[in-house]
N, C-alpha and C. Protein backbone atom coordinates (compact mmCIF):
# COMPACT_ATOMS: atom_id res chain seq x y z
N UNK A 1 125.52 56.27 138.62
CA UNK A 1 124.67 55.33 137.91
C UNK A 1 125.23 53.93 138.15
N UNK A 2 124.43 53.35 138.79
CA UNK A 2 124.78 52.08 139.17
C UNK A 2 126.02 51.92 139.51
N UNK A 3 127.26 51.13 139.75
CA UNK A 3 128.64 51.31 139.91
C UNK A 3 129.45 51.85 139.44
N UNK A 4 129.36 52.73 138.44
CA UNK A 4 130.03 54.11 137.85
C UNK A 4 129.54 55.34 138.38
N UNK A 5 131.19 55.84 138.56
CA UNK A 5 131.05 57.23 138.79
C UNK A 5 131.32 58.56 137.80
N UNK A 6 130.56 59.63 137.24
CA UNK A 6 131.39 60.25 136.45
C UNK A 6 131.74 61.52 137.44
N UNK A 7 133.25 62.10 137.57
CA UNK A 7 133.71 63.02 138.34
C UNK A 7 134.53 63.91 137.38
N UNK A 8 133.87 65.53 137.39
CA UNK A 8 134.49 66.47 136.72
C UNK A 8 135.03 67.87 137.08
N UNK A 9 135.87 68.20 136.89
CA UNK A 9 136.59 69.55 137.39
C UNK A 9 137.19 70.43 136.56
N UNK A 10 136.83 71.82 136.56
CA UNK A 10 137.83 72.80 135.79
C UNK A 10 138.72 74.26 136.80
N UNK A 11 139.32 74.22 135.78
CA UNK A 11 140.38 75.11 136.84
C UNK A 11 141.11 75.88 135.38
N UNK A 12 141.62 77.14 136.53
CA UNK A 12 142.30 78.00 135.04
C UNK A 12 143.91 77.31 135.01
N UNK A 13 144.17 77.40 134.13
CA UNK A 13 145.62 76.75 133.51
C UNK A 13 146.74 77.36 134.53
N UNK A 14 146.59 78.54 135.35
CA UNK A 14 147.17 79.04 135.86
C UNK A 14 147.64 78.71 136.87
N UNK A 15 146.74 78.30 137.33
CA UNK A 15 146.75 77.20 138.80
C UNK A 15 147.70 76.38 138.79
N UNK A 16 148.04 75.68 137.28
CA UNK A 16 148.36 74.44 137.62
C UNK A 16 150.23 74.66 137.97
N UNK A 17 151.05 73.12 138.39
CA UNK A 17 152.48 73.97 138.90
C UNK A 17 153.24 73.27 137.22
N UNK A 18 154.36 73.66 137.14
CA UNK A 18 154.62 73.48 135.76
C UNK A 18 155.24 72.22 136.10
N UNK A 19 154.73 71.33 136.47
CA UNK A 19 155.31 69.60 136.40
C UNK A 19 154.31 69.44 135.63
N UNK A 20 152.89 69.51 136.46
CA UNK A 20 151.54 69.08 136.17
C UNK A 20 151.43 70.05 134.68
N UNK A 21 151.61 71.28 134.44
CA UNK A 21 151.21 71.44 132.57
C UNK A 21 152.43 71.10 131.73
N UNK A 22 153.28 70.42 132.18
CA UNK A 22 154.56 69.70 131.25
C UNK A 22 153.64 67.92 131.11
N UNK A 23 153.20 67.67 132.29
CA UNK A 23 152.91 66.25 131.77
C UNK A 23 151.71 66.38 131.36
N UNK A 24 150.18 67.31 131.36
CA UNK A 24 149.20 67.33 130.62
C UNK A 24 149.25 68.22 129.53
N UNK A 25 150.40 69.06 128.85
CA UNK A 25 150.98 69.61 127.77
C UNK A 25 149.95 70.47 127.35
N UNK A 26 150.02 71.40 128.52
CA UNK A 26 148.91 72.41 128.45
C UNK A 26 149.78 73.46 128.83
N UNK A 27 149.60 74.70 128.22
CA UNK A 27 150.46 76.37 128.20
C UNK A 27 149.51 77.34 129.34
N UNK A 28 149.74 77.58 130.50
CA UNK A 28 149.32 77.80 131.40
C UNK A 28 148.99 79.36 130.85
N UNK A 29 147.67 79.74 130.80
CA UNK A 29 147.36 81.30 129.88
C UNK A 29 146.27 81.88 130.75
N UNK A 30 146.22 82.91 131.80
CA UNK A 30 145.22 83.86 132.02
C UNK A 30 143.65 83.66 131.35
N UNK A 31 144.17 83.28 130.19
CA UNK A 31 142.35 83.15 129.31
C UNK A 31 142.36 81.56 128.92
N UNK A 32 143.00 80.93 129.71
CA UNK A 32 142.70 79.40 129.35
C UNK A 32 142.26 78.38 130.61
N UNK A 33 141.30 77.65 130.40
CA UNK A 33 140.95 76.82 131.58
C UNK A 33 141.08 75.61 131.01
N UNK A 34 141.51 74.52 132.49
CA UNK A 34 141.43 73.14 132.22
C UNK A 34 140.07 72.34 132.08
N UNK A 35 139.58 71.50 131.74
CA UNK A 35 138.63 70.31 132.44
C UNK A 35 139.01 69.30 132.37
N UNK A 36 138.79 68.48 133.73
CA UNK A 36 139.65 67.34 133.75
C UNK A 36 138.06 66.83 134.41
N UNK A 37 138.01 64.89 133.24
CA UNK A 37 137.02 64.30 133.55
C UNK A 37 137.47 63.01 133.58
N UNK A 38 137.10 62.07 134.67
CA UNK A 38 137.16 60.55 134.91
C UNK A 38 136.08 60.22 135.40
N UNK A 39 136.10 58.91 134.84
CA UNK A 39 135.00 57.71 134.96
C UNK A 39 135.59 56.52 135.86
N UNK A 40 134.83 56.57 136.97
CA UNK A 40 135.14 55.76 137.84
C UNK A 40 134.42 54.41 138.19
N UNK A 41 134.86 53.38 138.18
CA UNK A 41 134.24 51.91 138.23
C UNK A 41 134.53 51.80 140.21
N UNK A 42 133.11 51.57 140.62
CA UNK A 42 133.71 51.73 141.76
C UNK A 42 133.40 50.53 142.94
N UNK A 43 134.66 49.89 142.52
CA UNK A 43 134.67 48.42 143.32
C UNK A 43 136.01 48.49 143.95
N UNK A 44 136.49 47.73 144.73
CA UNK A 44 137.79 47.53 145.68
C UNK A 44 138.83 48.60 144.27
N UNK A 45 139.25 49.72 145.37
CA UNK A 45 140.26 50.45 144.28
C UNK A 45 139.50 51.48 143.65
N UNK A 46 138.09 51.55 142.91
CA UNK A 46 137.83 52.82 142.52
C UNK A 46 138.75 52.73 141.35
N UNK A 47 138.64 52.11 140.30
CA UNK A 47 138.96 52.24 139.16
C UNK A 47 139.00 53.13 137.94
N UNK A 48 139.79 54.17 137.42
CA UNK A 48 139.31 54.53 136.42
C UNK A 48 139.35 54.06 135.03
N UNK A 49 138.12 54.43 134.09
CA UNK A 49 138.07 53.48 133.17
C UNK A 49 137.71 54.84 131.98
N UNK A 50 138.06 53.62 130.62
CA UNK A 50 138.04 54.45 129.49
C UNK A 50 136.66 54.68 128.99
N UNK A 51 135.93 55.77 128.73
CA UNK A 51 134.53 55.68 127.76
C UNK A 51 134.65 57.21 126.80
N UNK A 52 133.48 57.25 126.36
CA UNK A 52 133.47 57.95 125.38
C UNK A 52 133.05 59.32 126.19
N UNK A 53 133.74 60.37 126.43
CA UNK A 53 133.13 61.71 127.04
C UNK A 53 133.21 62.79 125.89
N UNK A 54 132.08 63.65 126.13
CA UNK A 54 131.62 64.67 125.36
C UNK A 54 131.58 65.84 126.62
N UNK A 55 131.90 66.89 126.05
CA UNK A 55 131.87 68.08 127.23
C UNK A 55 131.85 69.55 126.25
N UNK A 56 130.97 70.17 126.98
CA UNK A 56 131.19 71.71 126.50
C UNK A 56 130.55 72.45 127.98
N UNK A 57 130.20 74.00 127.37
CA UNK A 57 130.09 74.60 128.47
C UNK A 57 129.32 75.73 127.99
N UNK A 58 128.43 77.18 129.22
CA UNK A 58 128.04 78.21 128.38
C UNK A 58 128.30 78.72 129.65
N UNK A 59 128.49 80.32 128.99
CA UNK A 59 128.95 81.05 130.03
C UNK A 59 127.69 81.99 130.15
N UNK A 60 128.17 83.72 130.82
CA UNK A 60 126.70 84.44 131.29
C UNK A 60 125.97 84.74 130.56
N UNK A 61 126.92 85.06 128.94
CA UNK A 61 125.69 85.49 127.87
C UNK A 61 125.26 83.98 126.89
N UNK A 62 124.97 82.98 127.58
CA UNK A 62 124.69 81.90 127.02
C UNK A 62 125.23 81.47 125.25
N UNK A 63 126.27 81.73 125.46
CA UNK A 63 127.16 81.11 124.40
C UNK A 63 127.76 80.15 124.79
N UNK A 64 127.81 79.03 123.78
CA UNK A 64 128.09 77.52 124.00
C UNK A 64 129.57 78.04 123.46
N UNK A 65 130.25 76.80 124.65
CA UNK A 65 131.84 76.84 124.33
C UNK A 65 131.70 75.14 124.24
N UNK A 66 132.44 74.74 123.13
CA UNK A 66 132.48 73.51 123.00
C UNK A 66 134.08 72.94 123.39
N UNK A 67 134.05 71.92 123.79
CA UNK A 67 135.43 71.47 124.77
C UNK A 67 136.04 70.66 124.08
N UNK A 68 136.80 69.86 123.23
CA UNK A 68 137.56 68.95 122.72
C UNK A 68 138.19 68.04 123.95
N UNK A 69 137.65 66.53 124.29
CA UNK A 69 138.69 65.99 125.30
C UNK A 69 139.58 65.51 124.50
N UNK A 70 140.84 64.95 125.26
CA UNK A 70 141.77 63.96 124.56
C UNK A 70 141.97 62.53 126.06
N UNK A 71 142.09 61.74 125.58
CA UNK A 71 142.00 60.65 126.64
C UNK A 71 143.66 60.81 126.88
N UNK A 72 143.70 60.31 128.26
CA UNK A 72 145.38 60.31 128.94
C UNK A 72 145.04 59.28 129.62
N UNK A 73 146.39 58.36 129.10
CA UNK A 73 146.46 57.23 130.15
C UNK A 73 147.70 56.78 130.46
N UNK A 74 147.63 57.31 131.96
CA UNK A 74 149.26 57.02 132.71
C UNK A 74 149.80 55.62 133.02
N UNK A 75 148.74 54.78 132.26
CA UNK A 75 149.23 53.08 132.99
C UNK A 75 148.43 52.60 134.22
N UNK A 76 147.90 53.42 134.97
CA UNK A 76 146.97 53.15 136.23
C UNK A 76 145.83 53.65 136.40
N UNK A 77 145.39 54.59 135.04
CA UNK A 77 143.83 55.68 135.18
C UNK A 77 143.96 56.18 134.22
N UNK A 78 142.71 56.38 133.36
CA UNK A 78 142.14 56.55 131.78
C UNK A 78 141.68 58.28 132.77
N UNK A 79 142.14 58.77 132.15
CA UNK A 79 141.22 60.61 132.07
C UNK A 79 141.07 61.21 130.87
N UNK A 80 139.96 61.98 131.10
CA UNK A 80 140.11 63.46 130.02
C UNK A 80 140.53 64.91 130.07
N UNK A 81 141.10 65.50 129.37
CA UNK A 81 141.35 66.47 129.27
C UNK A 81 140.98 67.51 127.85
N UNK A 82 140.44 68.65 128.57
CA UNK A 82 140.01 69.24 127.07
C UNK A 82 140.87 70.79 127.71
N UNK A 83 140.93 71.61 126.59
CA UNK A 83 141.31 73.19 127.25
C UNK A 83 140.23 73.97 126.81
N UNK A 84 139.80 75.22 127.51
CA UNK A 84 138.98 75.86 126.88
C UNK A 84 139.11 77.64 126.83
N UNK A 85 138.39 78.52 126.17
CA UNK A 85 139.26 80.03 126.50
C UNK A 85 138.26 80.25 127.98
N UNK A 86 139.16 81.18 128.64
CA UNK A 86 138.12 82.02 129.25
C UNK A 86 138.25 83.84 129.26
N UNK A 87 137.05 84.32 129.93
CA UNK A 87 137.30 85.54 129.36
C UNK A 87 137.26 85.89 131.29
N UNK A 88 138.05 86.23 131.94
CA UNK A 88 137.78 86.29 133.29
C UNK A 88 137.14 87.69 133.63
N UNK A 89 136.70 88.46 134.51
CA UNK A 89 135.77 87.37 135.73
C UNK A 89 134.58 86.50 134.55
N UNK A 90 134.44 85.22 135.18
CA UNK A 90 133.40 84.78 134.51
C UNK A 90 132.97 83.40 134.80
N UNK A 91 131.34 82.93 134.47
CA UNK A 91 131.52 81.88 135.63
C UNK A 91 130.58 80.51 134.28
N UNK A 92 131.39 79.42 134.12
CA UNK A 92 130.96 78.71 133.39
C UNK A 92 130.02 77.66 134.06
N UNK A 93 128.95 77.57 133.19
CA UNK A 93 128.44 75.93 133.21
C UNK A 93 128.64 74.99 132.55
N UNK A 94 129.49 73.56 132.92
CA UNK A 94 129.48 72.98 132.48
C UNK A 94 128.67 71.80 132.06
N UNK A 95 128.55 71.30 131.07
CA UNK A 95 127.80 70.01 130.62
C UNK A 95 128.57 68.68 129.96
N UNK A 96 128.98 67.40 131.00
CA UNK A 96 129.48 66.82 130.73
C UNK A 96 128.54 65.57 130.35
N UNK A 97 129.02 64.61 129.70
CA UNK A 97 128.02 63.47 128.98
C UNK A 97 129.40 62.49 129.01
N UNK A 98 129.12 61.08 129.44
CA UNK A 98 130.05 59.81 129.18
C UNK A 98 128.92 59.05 128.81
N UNK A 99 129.35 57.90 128.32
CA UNK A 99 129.27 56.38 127.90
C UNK A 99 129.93 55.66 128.35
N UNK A 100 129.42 54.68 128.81
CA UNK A 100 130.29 53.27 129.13
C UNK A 100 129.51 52.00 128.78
N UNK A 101 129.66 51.14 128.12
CA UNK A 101 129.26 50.34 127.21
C UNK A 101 128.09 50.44 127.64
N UNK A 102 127.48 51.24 126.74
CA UNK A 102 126.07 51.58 126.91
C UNK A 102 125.29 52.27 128.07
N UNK A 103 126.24 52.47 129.24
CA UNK A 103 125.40 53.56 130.12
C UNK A 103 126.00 54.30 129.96
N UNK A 104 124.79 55.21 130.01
CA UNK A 104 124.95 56.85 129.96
C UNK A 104 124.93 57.30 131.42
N UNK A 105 126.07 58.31 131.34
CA UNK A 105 126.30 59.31 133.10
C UNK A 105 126.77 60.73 132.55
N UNK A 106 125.73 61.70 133.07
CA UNK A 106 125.74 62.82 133.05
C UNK A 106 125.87 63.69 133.83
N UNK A 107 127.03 64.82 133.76
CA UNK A 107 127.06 66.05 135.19
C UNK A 107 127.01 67.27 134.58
N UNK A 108 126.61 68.10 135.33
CA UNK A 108 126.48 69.28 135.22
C UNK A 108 126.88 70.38 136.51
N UNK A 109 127.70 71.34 135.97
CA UNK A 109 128.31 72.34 137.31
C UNK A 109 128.76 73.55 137.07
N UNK A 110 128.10 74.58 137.93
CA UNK A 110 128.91 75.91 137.24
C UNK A 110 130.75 75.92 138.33
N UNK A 111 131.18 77.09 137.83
CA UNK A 111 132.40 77.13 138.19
C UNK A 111 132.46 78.76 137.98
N UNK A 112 133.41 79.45 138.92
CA UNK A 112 133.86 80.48 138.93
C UNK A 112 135.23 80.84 138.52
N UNK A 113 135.69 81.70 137.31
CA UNK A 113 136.94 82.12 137.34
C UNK A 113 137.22 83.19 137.31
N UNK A 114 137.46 83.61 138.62
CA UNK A 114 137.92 85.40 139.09
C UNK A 114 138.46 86.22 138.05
């Protein structure tokens, strides 16, 4: 949407190496997945910037999983992070929603977790 980008990804906690769930202070669990969401301003650099994100998700038997983000900011890029359960094999859709002073950017994506 116009010079913002919204870019979102989930992955199971498992994946991650234990530097990366020591500094996003997440307990790497078989039934737990990440989502990681940034808002990108995208001029010289590709900026990330702070807004308001909302995220949940539904899986095959269309039950809404609702996502809690928390904003992280390392000094050089505003992100989100929420955790969510999973029940594996199983394949989520997600529904992400930002704000940025007043525009709205919306994604949507399924994902597979074996």
């Amino acid at each position: 949407m116009g010079n913002l980008e919204l870019h979102a990804e989930a992955i199971p906690t498992t994946t991650l190496t234990a530097e990366a769930a020591q500094n996003y202070r997440v307990e790497p669990a078989a039934d737990r997945g990440l989502l990681q969401v940034t808002v990108l301003k995208r001029e010289r650099g590709a900026a990330a910037i702070p807004a308001r994100v909302y995220a949940g998700a539904m899986n095959r038997n269309n039950l809404t999983i609702s996502i809690p983000l928390r904003e992280v900011n390392d000094g050089k890029a505003v992100y989100y992070l929420g955790e969510f359960r999973l029940t594996p094999p199983d394949e989520l859709r997600f529904l992400v929603n930002a704000n940025v002073l007043g525009t709205a950017l919306k994604t949507e994506f399924k994902q597979k977790f074996p």
